[in-house]
C-alpha atoms as a PDB file:
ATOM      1  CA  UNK A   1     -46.400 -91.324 -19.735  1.00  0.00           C
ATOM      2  CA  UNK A   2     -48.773 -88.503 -18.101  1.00  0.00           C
ATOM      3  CA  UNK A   3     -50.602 -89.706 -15.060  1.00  0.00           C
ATOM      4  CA  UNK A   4     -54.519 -90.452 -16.815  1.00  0.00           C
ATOM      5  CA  UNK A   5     -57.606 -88.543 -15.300  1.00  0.00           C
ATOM      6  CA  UNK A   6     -60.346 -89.694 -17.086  1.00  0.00           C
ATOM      7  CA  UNK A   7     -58.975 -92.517 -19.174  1.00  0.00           C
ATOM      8  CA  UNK A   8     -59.634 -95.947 -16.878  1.00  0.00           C
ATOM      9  CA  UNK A   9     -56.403 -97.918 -16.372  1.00  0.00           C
ATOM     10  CA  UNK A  10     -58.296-100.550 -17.563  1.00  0.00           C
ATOM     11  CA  UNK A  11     -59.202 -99.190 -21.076  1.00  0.00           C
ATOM     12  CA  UNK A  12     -55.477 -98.171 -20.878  1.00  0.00           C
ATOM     13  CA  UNK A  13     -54.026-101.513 -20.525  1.00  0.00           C
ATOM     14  CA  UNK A  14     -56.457-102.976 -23.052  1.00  0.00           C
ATOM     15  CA  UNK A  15     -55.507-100.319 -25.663  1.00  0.00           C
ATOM     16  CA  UNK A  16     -51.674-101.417 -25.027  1.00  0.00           C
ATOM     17  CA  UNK A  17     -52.427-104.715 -25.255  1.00  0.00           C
ATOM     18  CA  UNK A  18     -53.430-104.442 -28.459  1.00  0.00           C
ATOM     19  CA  UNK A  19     -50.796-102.456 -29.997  1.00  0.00           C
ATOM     20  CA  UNK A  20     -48.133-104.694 -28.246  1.00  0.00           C
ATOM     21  CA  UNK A  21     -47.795-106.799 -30.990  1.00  0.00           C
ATOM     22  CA  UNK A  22     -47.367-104.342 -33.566  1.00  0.00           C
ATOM     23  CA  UNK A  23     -44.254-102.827 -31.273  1.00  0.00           C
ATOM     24  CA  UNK A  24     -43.073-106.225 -30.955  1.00  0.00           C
ATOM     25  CA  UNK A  25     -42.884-106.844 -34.588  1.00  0.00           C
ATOM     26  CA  UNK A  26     -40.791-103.414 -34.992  1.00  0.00           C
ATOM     27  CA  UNK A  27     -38.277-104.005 -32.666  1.00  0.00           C
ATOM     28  CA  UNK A  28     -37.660-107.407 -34.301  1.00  0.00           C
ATOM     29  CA  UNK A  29     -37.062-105.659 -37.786  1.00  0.00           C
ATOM     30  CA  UNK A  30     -34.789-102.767 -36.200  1.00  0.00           C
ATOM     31  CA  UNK A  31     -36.965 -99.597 -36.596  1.00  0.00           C
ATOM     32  CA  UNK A  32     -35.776 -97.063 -34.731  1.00  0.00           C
ATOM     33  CA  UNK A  33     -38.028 -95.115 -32.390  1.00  0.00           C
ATOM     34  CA  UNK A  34     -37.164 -91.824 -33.562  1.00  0.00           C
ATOM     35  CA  UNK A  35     -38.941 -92.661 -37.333  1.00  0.00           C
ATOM     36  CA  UNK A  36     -42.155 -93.700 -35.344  1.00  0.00           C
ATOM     37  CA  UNK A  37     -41.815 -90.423 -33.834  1.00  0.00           C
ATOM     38  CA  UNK A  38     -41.615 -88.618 -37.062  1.00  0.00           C
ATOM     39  CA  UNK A  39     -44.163 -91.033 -38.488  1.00  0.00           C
ATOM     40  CA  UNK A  40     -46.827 -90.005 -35.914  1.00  0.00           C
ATOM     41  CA  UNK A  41     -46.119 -86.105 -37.086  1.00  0.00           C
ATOM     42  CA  UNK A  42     -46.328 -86.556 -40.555  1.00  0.00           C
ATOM     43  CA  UNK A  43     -49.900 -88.532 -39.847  1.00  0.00           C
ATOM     44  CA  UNK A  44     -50.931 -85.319 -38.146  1.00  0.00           C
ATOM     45  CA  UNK A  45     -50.322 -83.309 -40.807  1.00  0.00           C
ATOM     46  CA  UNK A  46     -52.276 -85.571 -43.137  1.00  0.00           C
ATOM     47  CA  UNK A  47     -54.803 -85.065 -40.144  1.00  0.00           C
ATOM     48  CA  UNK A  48     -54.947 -81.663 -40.262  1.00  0.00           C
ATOM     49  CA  UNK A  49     -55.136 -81.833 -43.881  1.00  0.00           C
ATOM     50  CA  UNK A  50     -58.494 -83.752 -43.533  1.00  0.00           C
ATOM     51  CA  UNK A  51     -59.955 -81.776 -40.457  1.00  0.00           C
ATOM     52  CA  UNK A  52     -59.195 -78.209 -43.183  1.00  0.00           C
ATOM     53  CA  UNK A  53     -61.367 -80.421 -45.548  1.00  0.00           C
ATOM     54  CA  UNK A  54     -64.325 -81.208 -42.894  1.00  0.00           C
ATOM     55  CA  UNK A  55     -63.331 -84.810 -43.077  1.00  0.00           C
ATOM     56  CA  UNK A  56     -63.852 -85.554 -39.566  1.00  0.00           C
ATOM     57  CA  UNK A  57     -64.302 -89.127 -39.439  1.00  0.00           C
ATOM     58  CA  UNK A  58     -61.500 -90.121 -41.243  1.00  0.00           C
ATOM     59  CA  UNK A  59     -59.241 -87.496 -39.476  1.00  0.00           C
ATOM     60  CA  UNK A  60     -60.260 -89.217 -36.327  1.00  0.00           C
ATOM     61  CA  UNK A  61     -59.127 -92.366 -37.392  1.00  0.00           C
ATOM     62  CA  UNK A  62     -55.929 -90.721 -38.643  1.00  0.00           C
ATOM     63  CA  UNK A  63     -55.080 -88.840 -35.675  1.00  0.00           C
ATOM     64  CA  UNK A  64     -55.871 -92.851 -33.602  1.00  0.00           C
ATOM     65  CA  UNK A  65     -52.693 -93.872 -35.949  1.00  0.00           C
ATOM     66  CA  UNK A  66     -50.583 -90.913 -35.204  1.00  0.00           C
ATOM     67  CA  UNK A  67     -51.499 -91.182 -31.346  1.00  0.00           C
ATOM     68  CA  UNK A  68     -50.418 -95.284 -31.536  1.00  0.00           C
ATOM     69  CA  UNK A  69     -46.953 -94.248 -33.114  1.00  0.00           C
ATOM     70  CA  UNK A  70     -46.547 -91.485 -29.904  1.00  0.00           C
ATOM     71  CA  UNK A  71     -47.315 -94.556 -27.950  1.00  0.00           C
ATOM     72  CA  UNK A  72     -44.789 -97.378 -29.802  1.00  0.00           C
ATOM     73  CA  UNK A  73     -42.178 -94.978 -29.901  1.00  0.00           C
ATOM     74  CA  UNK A  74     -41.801 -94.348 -25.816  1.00  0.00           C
ATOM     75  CA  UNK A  75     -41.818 -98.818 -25.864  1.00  0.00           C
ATOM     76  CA  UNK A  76     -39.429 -99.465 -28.954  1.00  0.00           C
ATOM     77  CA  UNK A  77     -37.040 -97.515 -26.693  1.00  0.00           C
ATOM     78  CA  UNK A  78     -37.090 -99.060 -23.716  1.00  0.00           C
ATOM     79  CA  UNK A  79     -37.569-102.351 -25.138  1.00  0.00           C
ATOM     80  CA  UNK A  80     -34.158-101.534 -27.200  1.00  0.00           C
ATOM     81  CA  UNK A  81     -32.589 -99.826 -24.473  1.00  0.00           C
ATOM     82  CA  UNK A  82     -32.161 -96.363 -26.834  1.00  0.00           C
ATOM     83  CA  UNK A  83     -33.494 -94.071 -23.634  1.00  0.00           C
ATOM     84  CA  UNK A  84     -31.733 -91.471 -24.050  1.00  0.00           C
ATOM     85  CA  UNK A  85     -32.551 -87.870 -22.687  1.00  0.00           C
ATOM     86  CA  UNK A  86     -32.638 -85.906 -26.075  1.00  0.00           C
ATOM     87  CA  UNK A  87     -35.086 -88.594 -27.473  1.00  0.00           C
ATOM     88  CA  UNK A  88     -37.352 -87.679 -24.463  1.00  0.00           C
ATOM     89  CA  UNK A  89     -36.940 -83.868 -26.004  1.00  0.00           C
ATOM     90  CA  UNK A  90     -37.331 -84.736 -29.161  1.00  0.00           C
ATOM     91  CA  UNK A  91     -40.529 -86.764 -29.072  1.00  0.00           C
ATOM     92  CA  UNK A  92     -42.063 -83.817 -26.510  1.00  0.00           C
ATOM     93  CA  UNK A  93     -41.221 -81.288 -28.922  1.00  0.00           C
ATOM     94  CA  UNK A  94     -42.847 -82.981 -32.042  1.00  0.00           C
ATOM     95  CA  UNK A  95     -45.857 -83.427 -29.365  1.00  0.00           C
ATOM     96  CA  UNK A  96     -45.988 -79.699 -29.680  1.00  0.00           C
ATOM     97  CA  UNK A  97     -45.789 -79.842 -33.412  1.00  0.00           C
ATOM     98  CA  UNK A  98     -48.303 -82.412 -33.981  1.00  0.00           C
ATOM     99  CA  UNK A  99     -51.023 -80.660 -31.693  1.00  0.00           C
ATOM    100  CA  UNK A 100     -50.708 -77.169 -32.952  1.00  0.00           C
ATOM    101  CA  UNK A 101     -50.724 -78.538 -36.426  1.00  0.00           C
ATOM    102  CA  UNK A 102     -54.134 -80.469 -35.506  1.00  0.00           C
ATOM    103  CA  UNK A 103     -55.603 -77.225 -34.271  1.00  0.00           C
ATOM    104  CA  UNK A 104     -54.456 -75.547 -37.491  1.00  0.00           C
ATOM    105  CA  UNK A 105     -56.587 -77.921 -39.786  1.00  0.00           C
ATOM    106  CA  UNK A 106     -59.521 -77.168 -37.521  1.00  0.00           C
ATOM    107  CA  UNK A 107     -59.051 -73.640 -38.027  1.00  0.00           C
ATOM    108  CA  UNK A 108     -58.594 -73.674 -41.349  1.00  0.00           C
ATOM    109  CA  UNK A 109     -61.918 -75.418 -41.964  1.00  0.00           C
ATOM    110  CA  UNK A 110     -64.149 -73.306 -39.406  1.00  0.00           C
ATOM    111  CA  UNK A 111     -62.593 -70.260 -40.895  1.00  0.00           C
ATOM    112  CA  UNK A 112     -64.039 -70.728 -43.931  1.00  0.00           C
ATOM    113  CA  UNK A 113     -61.401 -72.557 -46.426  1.00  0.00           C
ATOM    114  CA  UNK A 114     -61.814 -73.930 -49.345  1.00  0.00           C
ATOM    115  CA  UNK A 115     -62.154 -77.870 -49.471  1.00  0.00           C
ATOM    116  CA  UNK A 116     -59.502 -80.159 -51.381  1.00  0.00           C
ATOM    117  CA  UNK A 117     -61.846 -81.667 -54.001  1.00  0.00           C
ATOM    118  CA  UNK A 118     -59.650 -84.843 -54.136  1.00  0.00           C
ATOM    119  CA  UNK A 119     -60.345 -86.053 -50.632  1.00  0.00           C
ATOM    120  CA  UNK A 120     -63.221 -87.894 -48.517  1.00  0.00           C
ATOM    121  CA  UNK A 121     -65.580 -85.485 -48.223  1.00  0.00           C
ATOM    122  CA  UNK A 122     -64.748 -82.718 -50.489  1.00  0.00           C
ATOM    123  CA  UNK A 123     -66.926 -80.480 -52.148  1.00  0.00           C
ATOM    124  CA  UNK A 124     -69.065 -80.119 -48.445  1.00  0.00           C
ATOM    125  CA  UNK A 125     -70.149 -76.858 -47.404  1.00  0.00           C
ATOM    126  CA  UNK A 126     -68.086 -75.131 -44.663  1.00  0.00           C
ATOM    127  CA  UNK A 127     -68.855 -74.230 -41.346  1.00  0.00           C
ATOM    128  CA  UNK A 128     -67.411 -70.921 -41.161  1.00  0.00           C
ATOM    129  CA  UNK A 129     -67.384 -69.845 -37.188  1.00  0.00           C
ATOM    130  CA  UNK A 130     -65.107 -67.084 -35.931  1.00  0.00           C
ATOM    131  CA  UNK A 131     -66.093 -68.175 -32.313  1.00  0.00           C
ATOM    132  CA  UNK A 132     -64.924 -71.645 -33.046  1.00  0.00           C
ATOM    133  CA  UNK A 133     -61.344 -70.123 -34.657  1.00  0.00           C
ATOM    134  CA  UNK A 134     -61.172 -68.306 -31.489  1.00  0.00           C
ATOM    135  CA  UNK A 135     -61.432 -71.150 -29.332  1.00  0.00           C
ATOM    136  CA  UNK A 136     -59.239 -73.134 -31.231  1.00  0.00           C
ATOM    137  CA  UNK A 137     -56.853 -70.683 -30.932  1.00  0.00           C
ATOM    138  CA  UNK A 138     -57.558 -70.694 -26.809  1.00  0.00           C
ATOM    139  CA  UNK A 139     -57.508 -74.315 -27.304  1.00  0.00           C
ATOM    140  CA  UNK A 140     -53.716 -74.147 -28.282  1.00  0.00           C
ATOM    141  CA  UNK A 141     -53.238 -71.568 -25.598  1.00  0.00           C
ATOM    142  CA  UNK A 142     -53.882 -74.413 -23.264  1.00  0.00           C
ATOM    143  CA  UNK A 143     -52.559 -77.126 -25.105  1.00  0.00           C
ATOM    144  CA  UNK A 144     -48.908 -75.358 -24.756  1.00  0.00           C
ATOM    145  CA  UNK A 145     -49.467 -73.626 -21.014  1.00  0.00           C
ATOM    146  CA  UNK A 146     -50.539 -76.998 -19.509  1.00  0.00           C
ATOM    147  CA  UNK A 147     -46.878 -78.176 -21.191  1.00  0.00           C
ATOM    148  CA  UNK A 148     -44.744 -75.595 -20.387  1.00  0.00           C
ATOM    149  CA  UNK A 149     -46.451 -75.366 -16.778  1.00  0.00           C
ATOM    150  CA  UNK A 150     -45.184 -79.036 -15.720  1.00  0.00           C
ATOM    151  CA  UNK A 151     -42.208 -78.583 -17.538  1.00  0.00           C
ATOM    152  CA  UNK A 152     -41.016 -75.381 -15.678  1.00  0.00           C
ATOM    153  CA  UNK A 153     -42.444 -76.443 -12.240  1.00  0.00           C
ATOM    154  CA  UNK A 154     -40.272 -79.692 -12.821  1.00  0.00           C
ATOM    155  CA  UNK A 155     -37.299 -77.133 -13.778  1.00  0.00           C
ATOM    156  CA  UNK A 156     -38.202 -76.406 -10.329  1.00  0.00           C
ATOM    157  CA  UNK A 157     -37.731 -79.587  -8.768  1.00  0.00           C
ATOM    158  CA  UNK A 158     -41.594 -80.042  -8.574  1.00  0.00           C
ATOM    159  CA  UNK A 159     -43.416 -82.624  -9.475  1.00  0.00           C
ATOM    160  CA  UNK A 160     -46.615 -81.412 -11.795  1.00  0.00           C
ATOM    161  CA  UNK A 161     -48.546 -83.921 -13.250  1.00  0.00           C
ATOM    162  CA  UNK A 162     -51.726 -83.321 -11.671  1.00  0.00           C
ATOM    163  CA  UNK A 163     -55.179 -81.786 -13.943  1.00  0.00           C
ATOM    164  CA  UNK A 164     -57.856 -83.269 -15.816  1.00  0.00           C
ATOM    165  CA  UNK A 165     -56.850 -82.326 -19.485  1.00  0.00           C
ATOM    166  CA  UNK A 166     -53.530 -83.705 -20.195  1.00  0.00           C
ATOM    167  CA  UNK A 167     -52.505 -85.034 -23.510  1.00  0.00           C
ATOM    168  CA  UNK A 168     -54.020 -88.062 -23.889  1.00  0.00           C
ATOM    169  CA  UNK A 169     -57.259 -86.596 -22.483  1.00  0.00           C
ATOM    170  CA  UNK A 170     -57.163 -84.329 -25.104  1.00  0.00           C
ATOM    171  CA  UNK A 171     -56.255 -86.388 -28.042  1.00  0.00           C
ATOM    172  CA  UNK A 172     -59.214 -89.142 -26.850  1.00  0.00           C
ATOM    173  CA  UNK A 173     -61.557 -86.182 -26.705  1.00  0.00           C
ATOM    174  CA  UNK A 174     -60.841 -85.137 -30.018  1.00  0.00           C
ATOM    175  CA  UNK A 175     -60.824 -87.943 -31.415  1.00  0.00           C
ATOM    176  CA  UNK A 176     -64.417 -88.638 -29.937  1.00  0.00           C
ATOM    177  CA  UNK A 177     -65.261 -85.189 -31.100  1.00  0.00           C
ATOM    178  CA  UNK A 178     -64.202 -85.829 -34.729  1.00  0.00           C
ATOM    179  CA  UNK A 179     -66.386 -89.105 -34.877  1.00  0.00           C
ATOM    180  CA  UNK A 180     -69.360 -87.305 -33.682  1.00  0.00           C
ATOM    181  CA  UNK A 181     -68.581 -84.188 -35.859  1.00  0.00           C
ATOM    182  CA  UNK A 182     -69.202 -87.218 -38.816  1.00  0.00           C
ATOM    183  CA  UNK A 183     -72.754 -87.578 -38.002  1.00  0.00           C
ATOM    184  CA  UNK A 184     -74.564 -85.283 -40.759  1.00  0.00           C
ATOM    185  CA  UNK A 185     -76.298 -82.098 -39.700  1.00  0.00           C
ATOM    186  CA  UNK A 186     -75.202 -82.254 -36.198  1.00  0.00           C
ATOM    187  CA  UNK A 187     -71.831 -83.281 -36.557  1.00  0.00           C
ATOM    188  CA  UNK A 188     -70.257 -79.678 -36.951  1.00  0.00           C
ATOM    189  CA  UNK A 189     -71.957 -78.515 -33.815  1.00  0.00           C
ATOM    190  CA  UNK A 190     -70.552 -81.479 -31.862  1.00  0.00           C
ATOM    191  CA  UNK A 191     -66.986 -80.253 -33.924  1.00  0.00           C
ATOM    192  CA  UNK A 192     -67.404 -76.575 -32.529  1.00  0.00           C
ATOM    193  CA  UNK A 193     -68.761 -78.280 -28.771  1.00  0.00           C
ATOM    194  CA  UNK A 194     -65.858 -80.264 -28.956  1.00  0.00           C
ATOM    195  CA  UNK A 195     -63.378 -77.400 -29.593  1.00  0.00           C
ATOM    196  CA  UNK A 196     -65.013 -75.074 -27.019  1.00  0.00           C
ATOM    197  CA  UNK A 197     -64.501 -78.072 -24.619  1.00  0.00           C
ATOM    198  CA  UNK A 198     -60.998 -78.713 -25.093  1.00  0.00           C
ATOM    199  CA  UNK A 199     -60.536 -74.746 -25.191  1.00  0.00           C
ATOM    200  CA  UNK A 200     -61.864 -74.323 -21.227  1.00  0.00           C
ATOM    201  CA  UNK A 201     -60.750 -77.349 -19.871  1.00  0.00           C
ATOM    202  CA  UNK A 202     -57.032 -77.321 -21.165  1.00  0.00           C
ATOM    203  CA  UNK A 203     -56.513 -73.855 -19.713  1.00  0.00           C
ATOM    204  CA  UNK A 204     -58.216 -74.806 -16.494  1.00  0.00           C
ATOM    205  CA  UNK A 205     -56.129 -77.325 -16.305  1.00  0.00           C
ATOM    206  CA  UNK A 206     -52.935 -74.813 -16.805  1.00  0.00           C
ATOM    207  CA  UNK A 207     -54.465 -72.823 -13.851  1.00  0.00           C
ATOM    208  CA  UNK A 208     -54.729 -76.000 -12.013  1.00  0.00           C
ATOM    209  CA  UNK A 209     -51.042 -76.807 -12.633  1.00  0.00           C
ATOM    210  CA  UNK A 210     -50.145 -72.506 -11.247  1.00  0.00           C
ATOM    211  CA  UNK A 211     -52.027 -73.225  -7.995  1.00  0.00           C
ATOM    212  CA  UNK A 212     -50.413 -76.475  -7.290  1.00  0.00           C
ATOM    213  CA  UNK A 213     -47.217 -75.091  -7.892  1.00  0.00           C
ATOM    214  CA  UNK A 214     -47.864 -72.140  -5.772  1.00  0.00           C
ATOM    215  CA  UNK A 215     -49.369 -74.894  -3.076  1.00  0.00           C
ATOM    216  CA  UNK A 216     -46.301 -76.581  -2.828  1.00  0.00           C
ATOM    217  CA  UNK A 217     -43.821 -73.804  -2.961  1.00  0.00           C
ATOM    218  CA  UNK A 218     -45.748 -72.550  -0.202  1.00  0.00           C
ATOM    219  CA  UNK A 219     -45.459 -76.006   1.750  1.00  0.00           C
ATOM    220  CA  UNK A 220     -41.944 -76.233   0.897  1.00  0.00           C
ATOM    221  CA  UNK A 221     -41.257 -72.274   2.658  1.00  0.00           C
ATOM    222  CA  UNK A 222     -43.070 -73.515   5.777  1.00  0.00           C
ATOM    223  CA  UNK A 223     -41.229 -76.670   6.439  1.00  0.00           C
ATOM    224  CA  UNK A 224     -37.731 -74.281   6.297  1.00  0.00           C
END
């Protein structure tokens, strides 16, 4: 798991004591950790399909389930010893998935789409924002570089877990985000806040990532 910034170790260790039991009871009845991984990408679809609706608060609490089965999959595995190094690619690469397909709900919704009638909040009026589509599409710019930066600085033989807005940062800040967004008449500002947030701080964190990799290329030059 990504080294936390902002997340206290303590508020960490409570949240996985809480959803130890749960992984507990799946190991007993065999699941395997690959179908929580799939799980917790078809929950961010659903997701998605609630944030295109402006269903905020109950996207929130969708996106909390999906985030628990990224969580329960990494400890079904090594509690059932099935480690293995293409689970460790798979489960990054439906990261990938599930963010970009979070972003895309948000999109749809600030872009001006129509509202699924049958769901929690249907029939609201939309928020249509071009900004806000434009720094949800930054937002995935960031999402993927601060990936593929640690992945190809590791390719590298570099260690590169170091910025503010890794992963879990982001998912607990939109997640907050989404909660707010609930709260009528403000709520979509907080949404669009939110968004611009996540937008500048993921790619700082990118840049972050370039410079330390830069830093300790040059470290490694001058010790030769």
């Amino acid at each position: 798991m990504a080294e936390i910034v902002f997340i206290s170790e303590k508020n960490r260790e409570r949240y996985l004591s809480i959803i130890k039991p749960f992984g507990n009871l799946l190991s007993k009845i065999g699941v395997h950790p690959h179908a929580l991984t799939v799980t917790g990408l078809i929950l961010s679809i659903v997701a998605a399909i609630l944030y295109g609706n402006g269903s905020f608060f109950w996207a929130a609490w969708v996106v909390v389930l999906a985030g628990t089965c990224d969580t329960l999959d990494g400890q079904l595995a090594r509690k059932n010893n099935k480690q293995s190094l293409f689970g460790a690619f798979f489960d990054s690469t439906l990261d990938r998935y599930s963010d970009i397909i979070l972003y895309m709900g948000l999109a749809y919704h600030f872009a001006g789409g129509k509202a699924i009638e049958l769901l929690p909040e249907s029939g609201t009026e939309t928020h249509a924002a071009p900004w806000t589509v434009l720094f949800i599409t930054l937002a995935i710019t960031g999402s993927f570089m601060v990936s593929y930066t640690r992945a190809r600085a590791e390719a590298l033989g570099i260690q590169c877990g170091v910025g503010l807005m890794q992963r879990p940062e982001r998912i607990v800040l939109l997640i907050i985000g989404s909660l707010l967004g609930a709260i009528p008449n403000i709520g979509p500002f907080i949404m669009k806040f939110t968004v611009l947030v996540l937008a500048v701080a993921s790619n700082i964190t990118a840049i972050h990532r370039i410079v330390h990799v830069r830093n300790s290329i040059a470290r490694g030059s001058r010790k030769e």
